[in-house]
N, C-alpha and C. Protein backbone atom coordinates (compact mmCIF):
# COMPACT_ATOMS: atom_id res chain seq x y z
N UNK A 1 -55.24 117.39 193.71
CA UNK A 1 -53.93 117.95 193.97
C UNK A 1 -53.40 117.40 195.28
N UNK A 2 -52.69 117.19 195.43
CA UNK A 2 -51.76 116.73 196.64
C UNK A 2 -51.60 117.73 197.81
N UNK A 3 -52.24 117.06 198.91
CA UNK A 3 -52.11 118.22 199.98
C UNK A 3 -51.27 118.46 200.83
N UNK A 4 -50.12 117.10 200.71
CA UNK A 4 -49.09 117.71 201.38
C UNK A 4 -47.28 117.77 200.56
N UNK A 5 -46.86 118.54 200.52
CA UNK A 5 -45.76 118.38 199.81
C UNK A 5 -44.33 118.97 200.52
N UNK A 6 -43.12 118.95 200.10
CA UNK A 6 -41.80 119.23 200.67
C UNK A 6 -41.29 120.35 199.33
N UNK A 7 -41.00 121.47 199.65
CA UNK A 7 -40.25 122.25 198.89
C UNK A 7 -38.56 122.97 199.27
N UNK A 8 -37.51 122.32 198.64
CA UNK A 8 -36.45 123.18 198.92
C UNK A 8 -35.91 123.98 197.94
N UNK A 9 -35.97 125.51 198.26
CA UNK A 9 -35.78 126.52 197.43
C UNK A 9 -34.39 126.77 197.62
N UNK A 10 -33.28 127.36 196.80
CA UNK A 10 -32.25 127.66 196.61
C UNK A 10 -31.62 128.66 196.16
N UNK A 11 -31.30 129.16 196.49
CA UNK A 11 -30.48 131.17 195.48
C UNK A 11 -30.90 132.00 196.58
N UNK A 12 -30.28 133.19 195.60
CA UNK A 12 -30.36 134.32 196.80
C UNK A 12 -31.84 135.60 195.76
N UNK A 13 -31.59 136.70 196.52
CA UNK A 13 -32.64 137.67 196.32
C UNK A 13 -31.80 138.47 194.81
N UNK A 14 -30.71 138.18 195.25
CA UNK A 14 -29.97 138.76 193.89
C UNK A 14 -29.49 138.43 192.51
N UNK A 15 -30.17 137.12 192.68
CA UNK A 15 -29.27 136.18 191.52
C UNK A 15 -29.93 136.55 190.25
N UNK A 16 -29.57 136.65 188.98
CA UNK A 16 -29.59 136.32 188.00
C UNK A 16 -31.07 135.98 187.58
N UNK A 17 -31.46 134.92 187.74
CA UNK A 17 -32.76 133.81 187.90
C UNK A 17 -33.89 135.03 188.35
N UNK A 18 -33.65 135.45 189.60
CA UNK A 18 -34.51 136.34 191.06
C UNK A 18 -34.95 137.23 189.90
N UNK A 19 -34.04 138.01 189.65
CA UNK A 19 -33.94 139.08 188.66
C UNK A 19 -34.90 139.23 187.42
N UNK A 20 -34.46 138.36 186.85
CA UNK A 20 -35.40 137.86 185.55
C UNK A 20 -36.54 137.85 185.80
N UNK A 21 -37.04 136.75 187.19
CA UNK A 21 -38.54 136.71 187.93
C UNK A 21 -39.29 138.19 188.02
N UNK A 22 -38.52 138.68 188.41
CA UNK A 22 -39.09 140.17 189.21
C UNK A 22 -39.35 140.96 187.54
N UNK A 23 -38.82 140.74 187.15
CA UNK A 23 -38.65 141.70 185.86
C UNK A 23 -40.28 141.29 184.81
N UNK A 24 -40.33 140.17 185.25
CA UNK A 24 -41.40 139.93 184.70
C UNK A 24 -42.63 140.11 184.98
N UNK A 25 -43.88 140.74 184.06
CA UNK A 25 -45.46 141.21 184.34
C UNK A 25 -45.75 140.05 185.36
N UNK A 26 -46.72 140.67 186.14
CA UNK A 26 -47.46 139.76 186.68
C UNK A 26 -48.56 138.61 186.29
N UNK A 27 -48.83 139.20 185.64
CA UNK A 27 -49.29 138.24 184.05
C UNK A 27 -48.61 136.94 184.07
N UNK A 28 -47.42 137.52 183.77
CA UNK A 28 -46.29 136.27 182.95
C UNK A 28 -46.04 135.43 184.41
N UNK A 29 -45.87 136.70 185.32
CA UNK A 29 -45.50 135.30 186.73
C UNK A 29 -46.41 134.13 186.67
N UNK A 30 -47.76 135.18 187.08
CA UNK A 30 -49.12 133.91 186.99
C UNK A 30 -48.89 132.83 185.78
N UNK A 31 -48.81 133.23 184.80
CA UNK A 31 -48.80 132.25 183.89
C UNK A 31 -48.11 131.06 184.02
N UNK A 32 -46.38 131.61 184.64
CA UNK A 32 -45.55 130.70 184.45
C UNK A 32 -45.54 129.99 185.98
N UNK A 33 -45.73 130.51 187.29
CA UNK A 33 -46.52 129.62 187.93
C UNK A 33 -47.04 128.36 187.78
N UNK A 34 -48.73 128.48 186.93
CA UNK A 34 -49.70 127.78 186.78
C UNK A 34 -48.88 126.34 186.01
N UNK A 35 -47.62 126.82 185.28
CA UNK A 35 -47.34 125.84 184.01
C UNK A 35 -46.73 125.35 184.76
N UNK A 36 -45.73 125.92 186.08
CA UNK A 36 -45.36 124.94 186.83
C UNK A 36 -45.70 123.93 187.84
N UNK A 37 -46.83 124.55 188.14
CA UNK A 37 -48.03 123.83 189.17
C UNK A 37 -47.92 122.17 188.13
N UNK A 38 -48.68 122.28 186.95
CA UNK A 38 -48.92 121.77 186.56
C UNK A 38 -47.60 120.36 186.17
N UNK A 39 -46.81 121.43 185.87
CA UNK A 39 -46.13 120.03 185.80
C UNK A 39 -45.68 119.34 186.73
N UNK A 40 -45.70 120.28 188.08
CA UNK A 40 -45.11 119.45 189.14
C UNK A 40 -46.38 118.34 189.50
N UNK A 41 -47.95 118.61 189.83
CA UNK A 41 -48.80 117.43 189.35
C UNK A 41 -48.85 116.84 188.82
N UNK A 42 -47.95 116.76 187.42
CA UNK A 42 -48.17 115.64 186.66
C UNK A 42 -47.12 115.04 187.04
N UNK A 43 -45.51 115.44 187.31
CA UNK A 43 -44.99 114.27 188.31
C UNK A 43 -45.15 113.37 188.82
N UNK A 44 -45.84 114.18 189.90
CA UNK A 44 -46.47 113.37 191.31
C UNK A 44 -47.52 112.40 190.52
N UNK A 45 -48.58 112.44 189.79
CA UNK A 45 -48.87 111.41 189.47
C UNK A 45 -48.27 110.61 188.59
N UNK A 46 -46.89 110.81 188.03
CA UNK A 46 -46.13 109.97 187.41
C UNK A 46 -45.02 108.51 188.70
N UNK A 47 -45.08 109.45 189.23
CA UNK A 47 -44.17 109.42 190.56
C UNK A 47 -45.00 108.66 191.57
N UNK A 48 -46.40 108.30 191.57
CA UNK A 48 -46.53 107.95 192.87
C UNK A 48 -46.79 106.94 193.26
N UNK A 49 -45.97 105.73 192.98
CA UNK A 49 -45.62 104.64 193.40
C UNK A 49 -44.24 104.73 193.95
N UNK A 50 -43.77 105.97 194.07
CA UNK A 50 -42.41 106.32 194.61
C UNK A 50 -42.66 107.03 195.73
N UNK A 51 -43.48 107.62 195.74
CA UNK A 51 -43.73 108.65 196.89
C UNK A 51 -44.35 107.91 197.85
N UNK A 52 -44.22 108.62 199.30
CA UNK A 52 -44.71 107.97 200.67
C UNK A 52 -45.04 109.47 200.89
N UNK A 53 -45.62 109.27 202.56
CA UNK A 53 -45.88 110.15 203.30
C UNK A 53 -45.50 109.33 204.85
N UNK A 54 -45.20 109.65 205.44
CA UNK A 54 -45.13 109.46 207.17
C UNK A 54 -45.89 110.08 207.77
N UNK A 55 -46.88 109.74 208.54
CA UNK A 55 -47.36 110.12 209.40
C UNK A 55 -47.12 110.83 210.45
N UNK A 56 -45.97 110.09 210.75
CA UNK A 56 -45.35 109.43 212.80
C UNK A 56 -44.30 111.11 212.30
N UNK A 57 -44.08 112.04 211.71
CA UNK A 57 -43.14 112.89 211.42
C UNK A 57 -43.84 114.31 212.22
């Protein structure tokens, strides 16, 4: 897994989206989490002849 990464999150606590999240078992969070973990790893190894890291940052 990649140990370093950049995340920019967007919306508010009230939106629509938020809502839906919250509404859902914890179960289902975990679940849908994990499926996103996953695909965001498989990205990154789709991706990583695109990706850098900087050091000097």
């Amino acid at each position: 897994m990649m140990k370093q990464f950049l995340a920019v999150f967007l919306g508010s606590p009230q939106s629509k989206s938020m809502q839906k999240w919250q509404n859902l078992s914890e179960e289902q969070r975990q679940q849908k989490t994990a499926e996103g973990m996953k695909a965001w790893e498989e990205w990154g190894k789709s991706m990583k002849n695109l990706l850098f890291i900087r050091e000097d940052l």
